[in-house]
Protein backbone atom coordinates (compact mmCIF):
# COMPACT_ATOMS: atom_id res chain seq x y z
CA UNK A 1 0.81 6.84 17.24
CA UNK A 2 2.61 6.51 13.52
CA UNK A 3 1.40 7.51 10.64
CA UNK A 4 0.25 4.73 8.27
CA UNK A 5 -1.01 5.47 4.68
CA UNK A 6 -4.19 3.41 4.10
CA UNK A 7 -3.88 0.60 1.62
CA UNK A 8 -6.22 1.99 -1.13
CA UNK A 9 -3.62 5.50 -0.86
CA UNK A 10 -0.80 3.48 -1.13
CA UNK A 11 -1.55 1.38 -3.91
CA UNK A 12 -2.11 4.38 -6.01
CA UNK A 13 1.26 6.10 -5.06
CA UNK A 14 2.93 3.15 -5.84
CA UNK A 15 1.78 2.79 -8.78
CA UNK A 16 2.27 5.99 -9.84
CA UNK A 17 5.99 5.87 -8.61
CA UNK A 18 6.24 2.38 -10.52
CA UNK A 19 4.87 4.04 -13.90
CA UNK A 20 8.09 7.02 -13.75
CA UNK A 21 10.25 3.95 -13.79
CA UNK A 22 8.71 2.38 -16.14
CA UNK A 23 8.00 5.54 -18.66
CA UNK A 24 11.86 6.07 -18.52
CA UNK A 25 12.87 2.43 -19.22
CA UNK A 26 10.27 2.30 -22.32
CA UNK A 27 10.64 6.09 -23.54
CA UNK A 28 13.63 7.82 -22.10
CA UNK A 29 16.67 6.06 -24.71
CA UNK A 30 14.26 8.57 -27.29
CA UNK A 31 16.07 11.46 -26.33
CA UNK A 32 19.35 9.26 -26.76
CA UNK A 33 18.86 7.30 -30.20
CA UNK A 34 22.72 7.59 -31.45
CA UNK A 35 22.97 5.40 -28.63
CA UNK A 36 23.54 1.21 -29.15
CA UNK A 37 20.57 -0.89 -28.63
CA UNK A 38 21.94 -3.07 -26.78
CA UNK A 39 23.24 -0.88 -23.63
CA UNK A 40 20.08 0.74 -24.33
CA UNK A 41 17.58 -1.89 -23.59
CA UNK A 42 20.20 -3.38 -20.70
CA UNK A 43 19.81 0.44 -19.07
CA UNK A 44 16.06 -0.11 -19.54
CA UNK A 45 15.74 -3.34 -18.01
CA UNK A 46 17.69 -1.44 -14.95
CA UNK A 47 15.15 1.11 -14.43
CA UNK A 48 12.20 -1.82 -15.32
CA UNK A 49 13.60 -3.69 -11.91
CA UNK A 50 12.63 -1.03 -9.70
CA UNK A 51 9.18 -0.24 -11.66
CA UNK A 52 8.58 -4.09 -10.49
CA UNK A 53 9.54 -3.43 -7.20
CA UNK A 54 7.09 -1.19 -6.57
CA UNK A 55 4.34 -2.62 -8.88
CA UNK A 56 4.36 -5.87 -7.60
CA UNK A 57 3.98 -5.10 -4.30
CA UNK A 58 1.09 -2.14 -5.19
CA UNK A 59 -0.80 -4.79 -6.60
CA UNK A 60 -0.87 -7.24 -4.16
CA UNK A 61 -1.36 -4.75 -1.24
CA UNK A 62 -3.66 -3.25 -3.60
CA UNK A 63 -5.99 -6.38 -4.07
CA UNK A 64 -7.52 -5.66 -0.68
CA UNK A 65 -9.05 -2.51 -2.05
CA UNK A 66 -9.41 -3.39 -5.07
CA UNK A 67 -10.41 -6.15 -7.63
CA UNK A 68 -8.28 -7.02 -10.67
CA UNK A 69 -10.36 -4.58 -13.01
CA UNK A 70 -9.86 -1.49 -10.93
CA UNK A 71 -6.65 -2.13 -9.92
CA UNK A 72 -5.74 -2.83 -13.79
CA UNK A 73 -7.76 0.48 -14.68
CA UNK A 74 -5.79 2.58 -12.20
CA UNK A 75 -2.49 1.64 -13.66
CA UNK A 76 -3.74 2.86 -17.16
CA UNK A 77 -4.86 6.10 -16.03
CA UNK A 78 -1.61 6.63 -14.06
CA UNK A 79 -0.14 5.47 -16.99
CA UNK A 80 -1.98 8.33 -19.10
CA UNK A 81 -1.13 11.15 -16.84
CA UNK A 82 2.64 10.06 -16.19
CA UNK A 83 2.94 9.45 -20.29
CA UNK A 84 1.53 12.96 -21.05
CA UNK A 85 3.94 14.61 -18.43
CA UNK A 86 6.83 12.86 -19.35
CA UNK A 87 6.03 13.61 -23.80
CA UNK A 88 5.61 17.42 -22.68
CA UNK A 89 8.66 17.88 -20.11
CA UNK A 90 11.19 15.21 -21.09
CA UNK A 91 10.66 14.90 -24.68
CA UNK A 92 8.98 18.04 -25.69
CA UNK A 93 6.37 16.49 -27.56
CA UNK A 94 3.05 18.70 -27.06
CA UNK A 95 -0.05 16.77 -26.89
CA UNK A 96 -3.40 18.35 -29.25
CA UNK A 97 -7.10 17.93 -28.22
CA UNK A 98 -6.90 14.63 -29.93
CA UNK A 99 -4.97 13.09 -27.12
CA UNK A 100 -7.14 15.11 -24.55
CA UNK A 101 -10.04 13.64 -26.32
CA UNK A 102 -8.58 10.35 -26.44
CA UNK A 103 -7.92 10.21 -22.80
CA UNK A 104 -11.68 11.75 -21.97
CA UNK A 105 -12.68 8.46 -23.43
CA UNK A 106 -10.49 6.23 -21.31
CA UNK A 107 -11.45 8.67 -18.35
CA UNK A 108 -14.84 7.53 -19.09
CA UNK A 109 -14.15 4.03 -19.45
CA UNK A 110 -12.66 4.15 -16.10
CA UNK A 111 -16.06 5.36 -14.37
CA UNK A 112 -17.55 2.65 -15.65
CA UNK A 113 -15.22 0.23 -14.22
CA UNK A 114 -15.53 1.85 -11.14
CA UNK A 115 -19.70 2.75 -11.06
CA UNK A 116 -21.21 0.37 -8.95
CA UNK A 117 -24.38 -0.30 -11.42
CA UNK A 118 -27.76 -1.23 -8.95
């Protein structure tokens, strides 16, 4: 029998695959600003192709799981914990409790998108 990831699973790795892409087409030329803008946003819009080619996809496998709202919310909390990663390992940014405080509050907003209210 094979192995098949269900569709709720899958949605969220792809997404989270899709938001690397993306967080190195939209942040990555920071580490590389003597670099032209041009070739710069033409590299981005490289990596941004594969970001769709898993987003896409994600989202409309995803919509059988998932309605709009959540699907929309899961992409901005991915989006959260791939940004922080990538600021503290690729950049070297550190984050304070402000950010961690900040994202508590989107955390939050994202169990009420996903509390079913009686």
């Amino acid at each position: 029998m094979p192995f098949t990831i269900p569709s709720w699973l899958l949605t969220i790795l792809m997404l989270f695959c899709s938001n690397v892409f993306m967080t190195f087409a939209w942040y990555g030329h920071l580490k590389f600003k003597e670099s032209p803008l041009p070739l710069v946003i033409m590299i981005s819009w490289g990596i941004a192709f594969f970001e769709y080619w898993l987003a896409v996809p994600a989202n409309r496998w995803g919509s059988a799981a998932y309605s709009a709202a959540e699907l929309k919310t899961i992409q901005e909390v991915i989006t959260l914990v791939v940004f922080a990663g990538f600021s503290v390992m690729y950049l070297k940014q550190p984050l304070g409790w402000n950010h961690a405080l900040g994202f508590a509050f989107i955390a939050l907003g994202a169990f009420f998108i996903f509390h079913k209210w009686s």
